[in-house]
Each structure stands twice: as C-alpha cells, then as structure tokens.
N, C-alpha and C. Protein backbone atom coordinates (compact mmCIF):
# COMPACT_ATOMS: atom_id res chain seq x y z
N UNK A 1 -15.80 -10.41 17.45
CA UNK A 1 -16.11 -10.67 16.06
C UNK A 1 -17.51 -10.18 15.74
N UNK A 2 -17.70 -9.57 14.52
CA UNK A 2 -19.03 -9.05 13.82
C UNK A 2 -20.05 -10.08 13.57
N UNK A 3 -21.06 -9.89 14.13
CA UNK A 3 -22.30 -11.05 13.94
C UNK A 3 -22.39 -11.15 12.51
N UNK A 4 -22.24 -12.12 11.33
CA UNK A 4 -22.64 -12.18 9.97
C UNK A 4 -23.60 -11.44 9.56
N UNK A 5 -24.47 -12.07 9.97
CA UNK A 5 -26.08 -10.94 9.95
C UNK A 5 -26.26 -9.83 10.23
N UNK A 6 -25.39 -9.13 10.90
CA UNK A 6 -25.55 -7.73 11.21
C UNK A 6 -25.39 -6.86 9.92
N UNK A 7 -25.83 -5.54 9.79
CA UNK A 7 -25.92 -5.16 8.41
C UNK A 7 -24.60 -4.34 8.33
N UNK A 8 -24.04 -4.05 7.30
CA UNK A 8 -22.96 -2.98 7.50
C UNK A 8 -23.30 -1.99 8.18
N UNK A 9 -22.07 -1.59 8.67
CA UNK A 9 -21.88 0.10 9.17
C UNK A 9 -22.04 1.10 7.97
N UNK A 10 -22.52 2.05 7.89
CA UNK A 10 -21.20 3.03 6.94
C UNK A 10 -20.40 3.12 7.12
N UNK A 11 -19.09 3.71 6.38
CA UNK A 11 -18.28 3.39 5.88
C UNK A 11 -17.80 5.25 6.47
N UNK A 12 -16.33 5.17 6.52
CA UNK A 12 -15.90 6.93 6.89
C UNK A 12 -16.25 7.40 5.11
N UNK A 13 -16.79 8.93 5.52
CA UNK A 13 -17.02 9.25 4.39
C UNK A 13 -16.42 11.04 3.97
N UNK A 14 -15.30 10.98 5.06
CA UNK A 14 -14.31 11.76 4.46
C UNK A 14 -12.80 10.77 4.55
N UNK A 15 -11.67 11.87 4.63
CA UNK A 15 -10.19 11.21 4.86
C UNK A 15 -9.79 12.11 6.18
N UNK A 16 -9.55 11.37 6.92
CA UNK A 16 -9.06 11.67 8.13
C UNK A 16 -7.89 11.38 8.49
N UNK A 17 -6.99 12.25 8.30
CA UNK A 17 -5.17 12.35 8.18
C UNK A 17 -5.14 12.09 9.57
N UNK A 18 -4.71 11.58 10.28
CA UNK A 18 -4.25 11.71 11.63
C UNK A 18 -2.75 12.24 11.39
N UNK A 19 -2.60 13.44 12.69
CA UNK A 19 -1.18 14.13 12.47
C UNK A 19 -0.95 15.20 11.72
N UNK A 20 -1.97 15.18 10.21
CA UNK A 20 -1.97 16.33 9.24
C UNK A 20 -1.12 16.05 8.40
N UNK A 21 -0.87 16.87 7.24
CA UNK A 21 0.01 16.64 6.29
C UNK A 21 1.54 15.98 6.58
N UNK A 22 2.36 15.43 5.67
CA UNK A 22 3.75 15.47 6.12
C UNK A 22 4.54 15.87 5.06
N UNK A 23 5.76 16.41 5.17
CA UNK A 23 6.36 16.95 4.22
C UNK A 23 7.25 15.35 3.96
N UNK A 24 7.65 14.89 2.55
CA UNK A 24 8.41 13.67 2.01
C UNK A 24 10.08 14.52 2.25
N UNK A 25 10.39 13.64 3.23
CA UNK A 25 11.77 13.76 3.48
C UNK A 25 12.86 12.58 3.13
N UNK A 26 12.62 11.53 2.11
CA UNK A 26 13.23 10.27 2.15
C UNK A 26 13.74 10.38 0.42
N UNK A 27 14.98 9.83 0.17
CA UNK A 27 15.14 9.36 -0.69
C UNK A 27 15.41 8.22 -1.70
N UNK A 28 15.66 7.80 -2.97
CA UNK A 28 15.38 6.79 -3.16
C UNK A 28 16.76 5.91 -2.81
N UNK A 29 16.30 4.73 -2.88
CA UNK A 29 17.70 3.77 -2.24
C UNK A 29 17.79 2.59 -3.45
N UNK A 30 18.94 2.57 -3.62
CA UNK A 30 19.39 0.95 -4.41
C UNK A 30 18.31 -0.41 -3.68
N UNK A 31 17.89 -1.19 -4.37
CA UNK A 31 17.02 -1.99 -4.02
C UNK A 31 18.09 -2.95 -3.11
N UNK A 32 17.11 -3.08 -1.70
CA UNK A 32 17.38 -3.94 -0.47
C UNK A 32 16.96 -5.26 -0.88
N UNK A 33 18.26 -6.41 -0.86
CA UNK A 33 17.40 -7.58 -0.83
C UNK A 33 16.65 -7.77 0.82
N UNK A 34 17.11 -7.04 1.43
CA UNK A 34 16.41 -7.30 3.14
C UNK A 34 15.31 -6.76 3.19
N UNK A 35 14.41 -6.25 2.24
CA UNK A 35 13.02 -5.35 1.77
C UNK A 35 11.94 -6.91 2.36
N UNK A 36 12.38 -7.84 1.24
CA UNK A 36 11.73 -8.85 1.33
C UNK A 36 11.57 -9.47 2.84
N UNK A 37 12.36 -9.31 3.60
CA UNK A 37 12.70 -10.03 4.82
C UNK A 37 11.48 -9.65 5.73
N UNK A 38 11.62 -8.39 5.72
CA UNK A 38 11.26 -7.23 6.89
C UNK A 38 9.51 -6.93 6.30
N UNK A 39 9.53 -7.69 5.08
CA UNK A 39 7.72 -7.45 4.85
C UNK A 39 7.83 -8.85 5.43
N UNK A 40 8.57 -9.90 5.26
CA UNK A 40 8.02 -11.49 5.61
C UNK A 40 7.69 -11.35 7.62
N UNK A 41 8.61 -10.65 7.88
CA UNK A 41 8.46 -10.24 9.33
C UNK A 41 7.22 -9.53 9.60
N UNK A 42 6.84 -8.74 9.00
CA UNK A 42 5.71 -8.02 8.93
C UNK A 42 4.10 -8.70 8.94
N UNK A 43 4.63 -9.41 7.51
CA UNK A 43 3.49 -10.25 6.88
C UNK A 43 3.12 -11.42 8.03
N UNK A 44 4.20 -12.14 8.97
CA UNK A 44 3.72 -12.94 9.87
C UNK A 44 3.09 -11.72 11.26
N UNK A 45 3.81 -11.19 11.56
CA UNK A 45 3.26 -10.50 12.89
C UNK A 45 1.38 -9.81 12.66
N UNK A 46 1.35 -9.58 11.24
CA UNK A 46 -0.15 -9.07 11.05
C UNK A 46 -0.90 -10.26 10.71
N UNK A 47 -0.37 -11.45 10.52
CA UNK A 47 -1.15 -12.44 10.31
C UNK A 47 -1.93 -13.26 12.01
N UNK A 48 -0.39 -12.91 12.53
CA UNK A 48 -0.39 -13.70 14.13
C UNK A 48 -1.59 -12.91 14.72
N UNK A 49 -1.70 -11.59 14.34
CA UNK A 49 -2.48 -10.55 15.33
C UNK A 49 -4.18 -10.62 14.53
N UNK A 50 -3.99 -10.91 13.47
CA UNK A 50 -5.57 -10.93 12.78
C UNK A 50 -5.47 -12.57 12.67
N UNK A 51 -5.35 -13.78 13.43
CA UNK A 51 -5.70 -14.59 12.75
C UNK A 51 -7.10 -15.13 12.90
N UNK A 52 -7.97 -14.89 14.25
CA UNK A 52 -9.29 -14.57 13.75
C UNK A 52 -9.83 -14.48 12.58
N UNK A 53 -9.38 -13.74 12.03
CA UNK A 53 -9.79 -13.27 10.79
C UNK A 53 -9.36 -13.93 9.51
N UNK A 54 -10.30 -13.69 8.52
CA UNK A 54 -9.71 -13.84 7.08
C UNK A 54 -9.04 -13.15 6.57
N UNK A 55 -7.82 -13.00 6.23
CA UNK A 55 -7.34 -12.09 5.51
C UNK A 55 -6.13 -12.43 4.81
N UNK A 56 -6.07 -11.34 3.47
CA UNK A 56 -5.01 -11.82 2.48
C UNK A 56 -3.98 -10.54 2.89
N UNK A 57 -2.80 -10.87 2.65
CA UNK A 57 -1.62 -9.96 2.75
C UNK A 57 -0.79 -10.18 1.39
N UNK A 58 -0.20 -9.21 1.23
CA UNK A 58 0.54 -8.96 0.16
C UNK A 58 1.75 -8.05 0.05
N UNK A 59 2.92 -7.80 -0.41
CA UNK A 59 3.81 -6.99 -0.56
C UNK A 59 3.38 -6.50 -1.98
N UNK A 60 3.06 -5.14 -1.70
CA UNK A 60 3.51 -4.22 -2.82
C UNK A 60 4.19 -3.27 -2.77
N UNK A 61 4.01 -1.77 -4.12
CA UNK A 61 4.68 -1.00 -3.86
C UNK A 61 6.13 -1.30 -4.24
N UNK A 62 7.09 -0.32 -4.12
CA UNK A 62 8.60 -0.33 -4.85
C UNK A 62 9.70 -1.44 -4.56
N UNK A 63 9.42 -1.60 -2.86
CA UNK A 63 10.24 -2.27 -2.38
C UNK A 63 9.81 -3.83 -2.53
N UNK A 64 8.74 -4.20 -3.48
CA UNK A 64 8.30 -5.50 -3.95
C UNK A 64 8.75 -6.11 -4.75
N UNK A 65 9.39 -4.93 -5.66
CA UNK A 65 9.79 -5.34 -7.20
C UNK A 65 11.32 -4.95 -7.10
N UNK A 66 12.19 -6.12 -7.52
CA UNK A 66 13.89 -6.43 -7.09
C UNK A 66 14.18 -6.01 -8.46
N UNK A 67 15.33 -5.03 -8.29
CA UNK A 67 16.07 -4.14 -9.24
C UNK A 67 15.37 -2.96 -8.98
N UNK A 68 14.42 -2.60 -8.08
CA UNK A 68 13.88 -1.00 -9.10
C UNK A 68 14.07 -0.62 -7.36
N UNK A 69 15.15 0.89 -7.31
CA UNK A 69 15.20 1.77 -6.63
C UNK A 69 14.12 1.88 -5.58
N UNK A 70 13.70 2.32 -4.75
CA UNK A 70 12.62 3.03 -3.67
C UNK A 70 13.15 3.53 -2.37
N UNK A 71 11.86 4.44 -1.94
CA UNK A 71 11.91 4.61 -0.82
C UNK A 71 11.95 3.78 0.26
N UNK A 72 12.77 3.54 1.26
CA UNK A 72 12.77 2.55 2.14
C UNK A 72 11.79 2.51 3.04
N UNK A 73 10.24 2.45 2.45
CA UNK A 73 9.27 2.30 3.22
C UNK A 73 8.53 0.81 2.72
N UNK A 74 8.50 -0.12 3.35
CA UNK A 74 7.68 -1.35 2.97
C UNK A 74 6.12 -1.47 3.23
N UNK A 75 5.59 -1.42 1.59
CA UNK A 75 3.78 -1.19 1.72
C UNK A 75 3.50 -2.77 1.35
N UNK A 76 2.49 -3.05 2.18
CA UNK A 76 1.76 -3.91 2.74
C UNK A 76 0.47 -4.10 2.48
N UNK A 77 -0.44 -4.69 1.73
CA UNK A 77 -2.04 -4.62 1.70
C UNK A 77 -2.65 -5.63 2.28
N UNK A 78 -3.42 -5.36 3.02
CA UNK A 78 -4.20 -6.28 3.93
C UNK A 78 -5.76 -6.06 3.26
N UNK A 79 -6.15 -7.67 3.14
CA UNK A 79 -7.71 -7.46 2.73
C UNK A 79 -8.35 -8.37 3.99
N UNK A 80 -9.57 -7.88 4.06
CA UNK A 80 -10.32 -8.04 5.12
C UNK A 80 -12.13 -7.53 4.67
N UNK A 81 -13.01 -8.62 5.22
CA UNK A 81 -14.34 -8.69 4.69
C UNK A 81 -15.09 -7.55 4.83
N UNK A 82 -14.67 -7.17 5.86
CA UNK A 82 -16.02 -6.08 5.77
C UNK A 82 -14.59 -4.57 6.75
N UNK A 83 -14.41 -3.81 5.88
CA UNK A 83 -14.10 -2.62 6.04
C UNK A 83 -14.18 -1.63 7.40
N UNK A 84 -15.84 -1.76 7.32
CA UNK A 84 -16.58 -1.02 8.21
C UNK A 84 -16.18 -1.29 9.82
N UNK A 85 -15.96 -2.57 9.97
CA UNK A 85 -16.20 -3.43 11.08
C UNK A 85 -14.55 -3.22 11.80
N UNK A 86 -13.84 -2.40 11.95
CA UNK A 86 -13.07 -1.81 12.55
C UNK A 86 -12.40 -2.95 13.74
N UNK A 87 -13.24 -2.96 14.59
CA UNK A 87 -12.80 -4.29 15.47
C UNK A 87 -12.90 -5.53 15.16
N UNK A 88 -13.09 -5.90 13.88
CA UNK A 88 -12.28 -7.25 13.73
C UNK A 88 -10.57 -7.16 13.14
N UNK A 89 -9.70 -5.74 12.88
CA UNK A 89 -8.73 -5.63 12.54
C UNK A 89 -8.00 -4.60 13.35
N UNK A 90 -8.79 -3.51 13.46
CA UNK A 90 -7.94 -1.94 13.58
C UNK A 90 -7.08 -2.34 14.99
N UNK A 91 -7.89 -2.25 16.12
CA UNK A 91 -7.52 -2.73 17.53
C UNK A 91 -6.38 -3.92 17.51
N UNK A 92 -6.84 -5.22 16.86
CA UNK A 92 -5.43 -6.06 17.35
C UNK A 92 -3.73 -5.39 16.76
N UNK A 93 -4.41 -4.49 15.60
CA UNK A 93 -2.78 -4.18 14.62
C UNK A 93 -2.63 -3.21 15.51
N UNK A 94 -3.11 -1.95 16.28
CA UNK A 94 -2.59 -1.10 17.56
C UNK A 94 -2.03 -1.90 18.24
N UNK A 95 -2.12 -2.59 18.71
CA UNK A 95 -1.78 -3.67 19.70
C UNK A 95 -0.57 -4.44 19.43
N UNK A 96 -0.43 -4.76 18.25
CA UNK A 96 0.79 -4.58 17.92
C UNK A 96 2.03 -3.49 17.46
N UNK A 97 1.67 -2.17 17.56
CA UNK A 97 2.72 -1.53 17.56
C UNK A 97 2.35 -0.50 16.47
N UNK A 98 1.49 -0.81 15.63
CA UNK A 98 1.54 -0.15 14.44
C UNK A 98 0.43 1.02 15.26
N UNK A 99 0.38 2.56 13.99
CA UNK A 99 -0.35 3.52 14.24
C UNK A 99 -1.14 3.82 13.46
N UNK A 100 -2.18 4.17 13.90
CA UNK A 100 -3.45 4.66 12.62
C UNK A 100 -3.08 5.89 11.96
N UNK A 101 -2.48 6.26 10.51
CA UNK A 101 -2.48 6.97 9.78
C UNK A 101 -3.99 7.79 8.73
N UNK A 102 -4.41 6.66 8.32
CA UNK A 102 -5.40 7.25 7.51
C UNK A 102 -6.80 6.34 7.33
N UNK A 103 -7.79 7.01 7.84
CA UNK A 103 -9.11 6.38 7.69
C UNK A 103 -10.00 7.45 6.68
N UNK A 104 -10.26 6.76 5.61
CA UNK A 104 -11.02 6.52 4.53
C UNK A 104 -11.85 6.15 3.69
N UNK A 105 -13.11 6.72 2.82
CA UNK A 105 -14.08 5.77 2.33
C UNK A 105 -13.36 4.92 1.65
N UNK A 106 -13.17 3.05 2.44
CA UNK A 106 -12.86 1.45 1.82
C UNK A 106 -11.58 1.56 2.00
N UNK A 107 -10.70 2.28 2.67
CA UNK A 107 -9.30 2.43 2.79
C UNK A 107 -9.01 2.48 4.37
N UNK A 108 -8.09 2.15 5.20
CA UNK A 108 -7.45 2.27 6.27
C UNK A 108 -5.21 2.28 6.07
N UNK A 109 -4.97 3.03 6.54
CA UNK A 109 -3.67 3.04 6.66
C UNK A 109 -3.36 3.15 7.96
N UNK A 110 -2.39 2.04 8.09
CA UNK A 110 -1.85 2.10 9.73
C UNK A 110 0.02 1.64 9.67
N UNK A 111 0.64 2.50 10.48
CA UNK A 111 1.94 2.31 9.89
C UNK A 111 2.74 2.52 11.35
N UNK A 112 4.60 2.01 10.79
CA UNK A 112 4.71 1.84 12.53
C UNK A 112 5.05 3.00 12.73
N UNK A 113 5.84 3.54 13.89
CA UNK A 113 6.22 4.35 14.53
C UNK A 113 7.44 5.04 13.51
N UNK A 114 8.18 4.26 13.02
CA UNK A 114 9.22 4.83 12.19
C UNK A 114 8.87 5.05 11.30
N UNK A 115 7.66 4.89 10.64
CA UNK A 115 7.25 5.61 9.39
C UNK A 115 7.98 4.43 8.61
N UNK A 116 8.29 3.31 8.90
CA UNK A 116 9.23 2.49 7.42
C UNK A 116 8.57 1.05 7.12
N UNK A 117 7.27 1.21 7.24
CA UNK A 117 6.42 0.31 7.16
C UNK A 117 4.89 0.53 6.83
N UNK A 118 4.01 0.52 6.17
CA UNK A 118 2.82 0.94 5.72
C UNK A 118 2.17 0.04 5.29
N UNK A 119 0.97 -0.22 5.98
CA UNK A 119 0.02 -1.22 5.71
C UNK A 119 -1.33 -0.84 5.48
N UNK A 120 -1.95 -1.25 4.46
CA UNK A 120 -2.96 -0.68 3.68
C UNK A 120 -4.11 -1.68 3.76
N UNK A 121 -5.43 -1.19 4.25
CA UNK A 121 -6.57 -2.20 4.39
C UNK A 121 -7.41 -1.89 3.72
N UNK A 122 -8.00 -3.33 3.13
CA UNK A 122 -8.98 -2.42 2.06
C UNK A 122 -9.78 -3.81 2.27
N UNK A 123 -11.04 -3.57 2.27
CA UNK A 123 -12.17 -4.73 1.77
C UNK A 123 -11.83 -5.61 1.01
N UNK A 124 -11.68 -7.05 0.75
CA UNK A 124 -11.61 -8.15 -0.21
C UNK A 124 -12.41 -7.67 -1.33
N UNK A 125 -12.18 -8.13 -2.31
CA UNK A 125 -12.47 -7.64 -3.81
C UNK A 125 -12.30 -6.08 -4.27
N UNK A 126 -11.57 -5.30 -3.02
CA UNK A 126 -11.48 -3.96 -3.62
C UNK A 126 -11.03 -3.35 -4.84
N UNK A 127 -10.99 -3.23 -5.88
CA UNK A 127 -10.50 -2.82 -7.10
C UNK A 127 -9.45 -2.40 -6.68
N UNK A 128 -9.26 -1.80 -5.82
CA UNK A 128 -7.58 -0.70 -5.78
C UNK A 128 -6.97 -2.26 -5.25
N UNK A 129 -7.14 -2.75 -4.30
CA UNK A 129 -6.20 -4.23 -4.08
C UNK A 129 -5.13 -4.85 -6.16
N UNK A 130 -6.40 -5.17 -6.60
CA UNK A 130 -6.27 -5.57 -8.28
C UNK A 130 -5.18 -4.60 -8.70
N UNK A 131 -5.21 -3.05 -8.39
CA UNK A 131 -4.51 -1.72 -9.31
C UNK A 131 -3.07 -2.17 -8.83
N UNK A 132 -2.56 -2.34 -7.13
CA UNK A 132 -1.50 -2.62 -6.28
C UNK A 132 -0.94 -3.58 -7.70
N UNK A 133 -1.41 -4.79 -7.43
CA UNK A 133 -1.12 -6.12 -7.92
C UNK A 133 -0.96 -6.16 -9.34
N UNK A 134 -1.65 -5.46 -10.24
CA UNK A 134 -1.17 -5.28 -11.60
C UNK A 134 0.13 -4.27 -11.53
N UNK A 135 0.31 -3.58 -11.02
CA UNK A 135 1.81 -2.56 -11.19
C UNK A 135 2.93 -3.33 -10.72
N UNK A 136 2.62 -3.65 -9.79
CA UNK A 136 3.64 -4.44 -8.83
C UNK A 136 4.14 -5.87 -10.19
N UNK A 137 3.26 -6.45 -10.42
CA UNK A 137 3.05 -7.39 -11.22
C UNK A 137 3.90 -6.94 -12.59
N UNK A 138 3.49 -6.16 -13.26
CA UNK A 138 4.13 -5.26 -14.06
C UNK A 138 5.42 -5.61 -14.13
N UNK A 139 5.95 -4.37 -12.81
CA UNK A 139 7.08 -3.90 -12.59
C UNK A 139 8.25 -5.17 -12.73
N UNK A 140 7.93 -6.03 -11.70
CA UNK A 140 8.17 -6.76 -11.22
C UNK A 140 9.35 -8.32 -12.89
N UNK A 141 7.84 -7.96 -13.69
CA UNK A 141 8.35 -8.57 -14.75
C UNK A 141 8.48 -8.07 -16.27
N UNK A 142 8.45 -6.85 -16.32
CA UNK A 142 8.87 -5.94 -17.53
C UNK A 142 10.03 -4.07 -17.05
N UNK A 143 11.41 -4.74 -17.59
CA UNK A 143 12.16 -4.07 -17.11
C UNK A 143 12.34 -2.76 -18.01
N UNK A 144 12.07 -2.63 -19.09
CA UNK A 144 11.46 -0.82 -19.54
C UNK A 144 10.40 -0.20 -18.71
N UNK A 145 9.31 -0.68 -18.58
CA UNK A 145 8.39 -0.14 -17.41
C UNK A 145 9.39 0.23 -15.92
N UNK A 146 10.11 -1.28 -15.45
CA UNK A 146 10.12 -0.69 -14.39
C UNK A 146 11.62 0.59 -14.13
N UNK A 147 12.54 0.39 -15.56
CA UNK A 147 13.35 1.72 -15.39
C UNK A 147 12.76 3.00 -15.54
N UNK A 148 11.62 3.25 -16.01
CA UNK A 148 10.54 4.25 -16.60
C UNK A 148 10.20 5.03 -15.27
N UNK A 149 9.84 4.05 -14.57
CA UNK A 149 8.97 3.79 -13.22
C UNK A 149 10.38 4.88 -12.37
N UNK A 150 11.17 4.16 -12.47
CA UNK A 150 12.24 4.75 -11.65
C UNK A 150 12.66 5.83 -11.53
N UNK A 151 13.43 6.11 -12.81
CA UNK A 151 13.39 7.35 -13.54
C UNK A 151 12.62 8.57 -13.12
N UNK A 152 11.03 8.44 -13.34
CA UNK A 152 10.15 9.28 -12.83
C UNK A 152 10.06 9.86 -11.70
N UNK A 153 10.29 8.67 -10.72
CA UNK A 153 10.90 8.73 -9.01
C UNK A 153 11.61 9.88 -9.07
N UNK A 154 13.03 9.16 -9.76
CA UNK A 154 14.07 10.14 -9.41
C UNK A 154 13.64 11.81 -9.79
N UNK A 155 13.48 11.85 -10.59
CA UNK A 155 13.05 13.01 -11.37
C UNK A 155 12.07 14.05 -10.43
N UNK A 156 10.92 13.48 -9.95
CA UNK A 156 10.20 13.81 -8.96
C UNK A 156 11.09 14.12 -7.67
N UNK A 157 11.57 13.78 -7.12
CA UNK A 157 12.18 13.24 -5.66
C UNK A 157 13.56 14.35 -5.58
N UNK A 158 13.72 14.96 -6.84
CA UNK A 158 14.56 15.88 -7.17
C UNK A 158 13.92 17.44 -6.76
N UNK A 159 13.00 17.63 -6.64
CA UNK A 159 11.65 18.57 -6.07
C UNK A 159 11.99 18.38 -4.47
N UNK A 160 11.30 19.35 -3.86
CA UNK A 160 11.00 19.42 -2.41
C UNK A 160 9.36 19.21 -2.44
N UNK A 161 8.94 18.21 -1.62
CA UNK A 161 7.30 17.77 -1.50
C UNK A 161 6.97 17.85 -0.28
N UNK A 162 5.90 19.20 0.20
CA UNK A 162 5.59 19.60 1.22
C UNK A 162 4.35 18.64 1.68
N UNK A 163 4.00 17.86 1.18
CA UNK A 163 3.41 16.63 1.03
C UNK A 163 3.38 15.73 0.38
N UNK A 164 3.71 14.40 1.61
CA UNK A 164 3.96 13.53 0.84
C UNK A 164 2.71 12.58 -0.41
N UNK A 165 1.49 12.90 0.28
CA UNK A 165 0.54 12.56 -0.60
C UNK A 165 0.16 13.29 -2.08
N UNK A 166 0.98 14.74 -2.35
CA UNK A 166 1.29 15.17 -3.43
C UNK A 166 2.20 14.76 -4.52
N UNK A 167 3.06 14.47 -4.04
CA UNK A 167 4.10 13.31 -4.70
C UNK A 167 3.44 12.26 -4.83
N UNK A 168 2.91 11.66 -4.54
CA UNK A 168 2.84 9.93 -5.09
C UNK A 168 0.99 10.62 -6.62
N UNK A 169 0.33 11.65 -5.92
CA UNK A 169 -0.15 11.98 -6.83
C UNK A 169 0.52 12.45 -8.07
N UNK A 170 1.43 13.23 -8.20
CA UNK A 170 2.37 13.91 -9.52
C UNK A 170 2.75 12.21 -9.92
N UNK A 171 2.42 11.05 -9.43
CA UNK A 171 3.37 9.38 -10.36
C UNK A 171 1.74 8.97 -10.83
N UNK A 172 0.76 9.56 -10.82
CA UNK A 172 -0.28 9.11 -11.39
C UNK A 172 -0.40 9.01 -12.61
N UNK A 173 0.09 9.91 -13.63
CA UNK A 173 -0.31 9.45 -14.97
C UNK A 173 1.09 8.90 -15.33
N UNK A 174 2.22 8.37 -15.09
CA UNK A 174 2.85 7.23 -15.52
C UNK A 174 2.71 5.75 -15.04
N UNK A 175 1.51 6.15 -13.67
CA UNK A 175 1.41 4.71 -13.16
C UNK A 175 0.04 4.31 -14.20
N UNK A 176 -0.44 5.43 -14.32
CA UNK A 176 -1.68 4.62 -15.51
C UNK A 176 -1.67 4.28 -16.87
N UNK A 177 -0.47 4.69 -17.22
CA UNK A 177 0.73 4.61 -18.45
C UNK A 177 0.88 2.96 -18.54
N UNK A 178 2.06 2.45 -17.56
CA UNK A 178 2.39 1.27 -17.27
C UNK A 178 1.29 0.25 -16.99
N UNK A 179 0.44 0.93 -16.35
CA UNK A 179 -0.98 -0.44 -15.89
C UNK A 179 -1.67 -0.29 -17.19
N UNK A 180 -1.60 0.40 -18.16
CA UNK A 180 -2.31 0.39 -19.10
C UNK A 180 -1.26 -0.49 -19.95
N UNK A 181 -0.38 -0.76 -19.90
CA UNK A 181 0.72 -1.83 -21.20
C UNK A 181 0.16 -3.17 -20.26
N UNK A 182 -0.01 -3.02 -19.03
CA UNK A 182 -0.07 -4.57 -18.36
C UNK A 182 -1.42 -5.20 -18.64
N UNK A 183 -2.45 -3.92 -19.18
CA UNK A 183 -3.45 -4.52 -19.05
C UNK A 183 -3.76 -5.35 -20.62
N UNK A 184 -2.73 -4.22 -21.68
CA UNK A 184 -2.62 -4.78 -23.06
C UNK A 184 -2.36 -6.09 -23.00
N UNK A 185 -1.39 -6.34 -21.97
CA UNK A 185 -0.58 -7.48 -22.46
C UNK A 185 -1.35 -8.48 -22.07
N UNK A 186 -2.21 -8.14 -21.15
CA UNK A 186 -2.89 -9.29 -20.43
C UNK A 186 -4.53 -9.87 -21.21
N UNK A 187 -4.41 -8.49 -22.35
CA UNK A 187 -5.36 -8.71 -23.81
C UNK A 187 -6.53 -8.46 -22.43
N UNK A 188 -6.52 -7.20 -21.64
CA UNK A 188 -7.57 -6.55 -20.85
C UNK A 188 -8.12 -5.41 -21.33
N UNK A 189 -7.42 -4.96 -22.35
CA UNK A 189 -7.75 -3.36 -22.50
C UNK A 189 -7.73 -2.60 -21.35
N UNK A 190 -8.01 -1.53 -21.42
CA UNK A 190 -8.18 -0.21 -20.57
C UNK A 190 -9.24 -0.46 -19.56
C-alpha cells in the first residue's frame, strides 16, 4: 500500500496500446439478461482482489442498459484514489486473470483473455467516471435515446473497422447528442 504522504507519481503521459491496434470483429446481439450476471461475477472477483483498497465499481456501457442491443463485451469502471499508484490495483487484477490493455493519462484498461470483459480504471472523481454514468443512466431510462443509440450501432457495425478504437470514436457525436438531453433534463445544461 502507498504511504498517504507520499506525493504523487506522474501519471503515463502517452497511450500505450499493448498488442497494437485491433480490428472490431463482433457484432451486435439481442440484449442478454445473463450480461447482468457475469458483470455481478466480475464486480465480486475485482472487489475480492482490491479489497485493500477503496474502490467503487460499476456496470456500464451497452450491456448495462436492458432492451438496447450490444456487443457482447461487459465494461466495468473501477475507481480508485490515486491512479498513479499502480500497485495498489494493477498487480492484484493480473493476478486474477485479467490483462493490461491500455495505460493512459488517468485511464487504465485491463481486460480478460477473451476479450468479453473490460474494465476501466480511472481515479475517483474522474469526470469521464460522471460521462459513463450519465449515458448509461440515460439509456437505461429514456427509450428514444436508447433506440437512437442502437440504431447508430447498427448502422456503424455495418462498416468493416480496422480499429476498434475508431468505431467507438465515429459514436461520439451521438453520444454527446444524448448526454446533452440527459443533462437538459437534469436542468444541467451543457
């Protein structure tokens, strides 16, 4: 465990793909009620392995929100105090099985072996944690958004994506579309 007093690290200050690009080979699926199961399985095994630690977990992402289509990959956000500090998280979740995908300035991705699980670490109070949780939130309870949402998927997913991090970029300006009605509604503005 990180001495309190110790000062931060820096922080990675590029993106470091481990593996390199991947081409998106998955398509979308009728919503799994077993989505929920297999994050609750998830959500305990990363709790069992960080419980040292403070940390919040969450299901987001497609397979969060029941009725709306996705890829059968279950995303996961893990918050945790200090980012930097690598060994109070990275090491026990190896240890359980999962693989380091992507290290990032305030971001970590580590996912399992089958690629059908993705867990996302980000510092407590991270703004992008809030962005997850308003869409999801959204989706979840306004069903024009989330057929919109879908739709777009499909539409996209109809393309060949020689990366998969190019695709989820091309859902950026309808995801800021929708977080922008959630934020109306929530009398947040923009």
């Amino acid at each position: 465990m990180r001495d309190e007093r110790m000062p931060r690290r820096p922080d990675a200050t590029s993106v470091e793909l481990v593996g390199g690009t991947e081409a998106l080979e998955v398509s979308l699926h009728t919503h799994d009620d077993r989505w929920a199961g297999i994050y609750e399985d998830h959500r305990r095994r990363i709790h069992d392995a960080l419980a040292p630690v403070a940390v919040e977990i969450e299901h987001i992402g497609s397979t969060s929100v029941p009725g709306l289509a996705a890829k059968p990959i279950i995303d996961i956000v893990v918050t945790v105090d200090d980012i930097t500090a690598e060994e109070d998280y990275l090491d026990a979740l190896l240890a359980q099985g999962y693989e380091l995908r992507v290290r990032e300035p305030r971001h970590r991705l580590v996912r399992t072996p089958a690629r059908d699980v993705h867990v996302h670490i980000y510092e407590r109070d991270d703004p992008a944690v809030d962005e997850y949780l308003l869409l999801r939130d959204r989706l979840r309870s306004h069903a024009g958004d989330r057929a919109l949402y879908e739709e777009t998927k499909r539409v996209l997913l109809s393309s060949r994506w020689d990366d998969m991090n190019a695709y989820a970029d091309a859902k950026t300006d309808i995801i800021l579309e929708i977080k922008a009605r959630a934020r109306a509604a929530r009398g947040q503005g923009s």
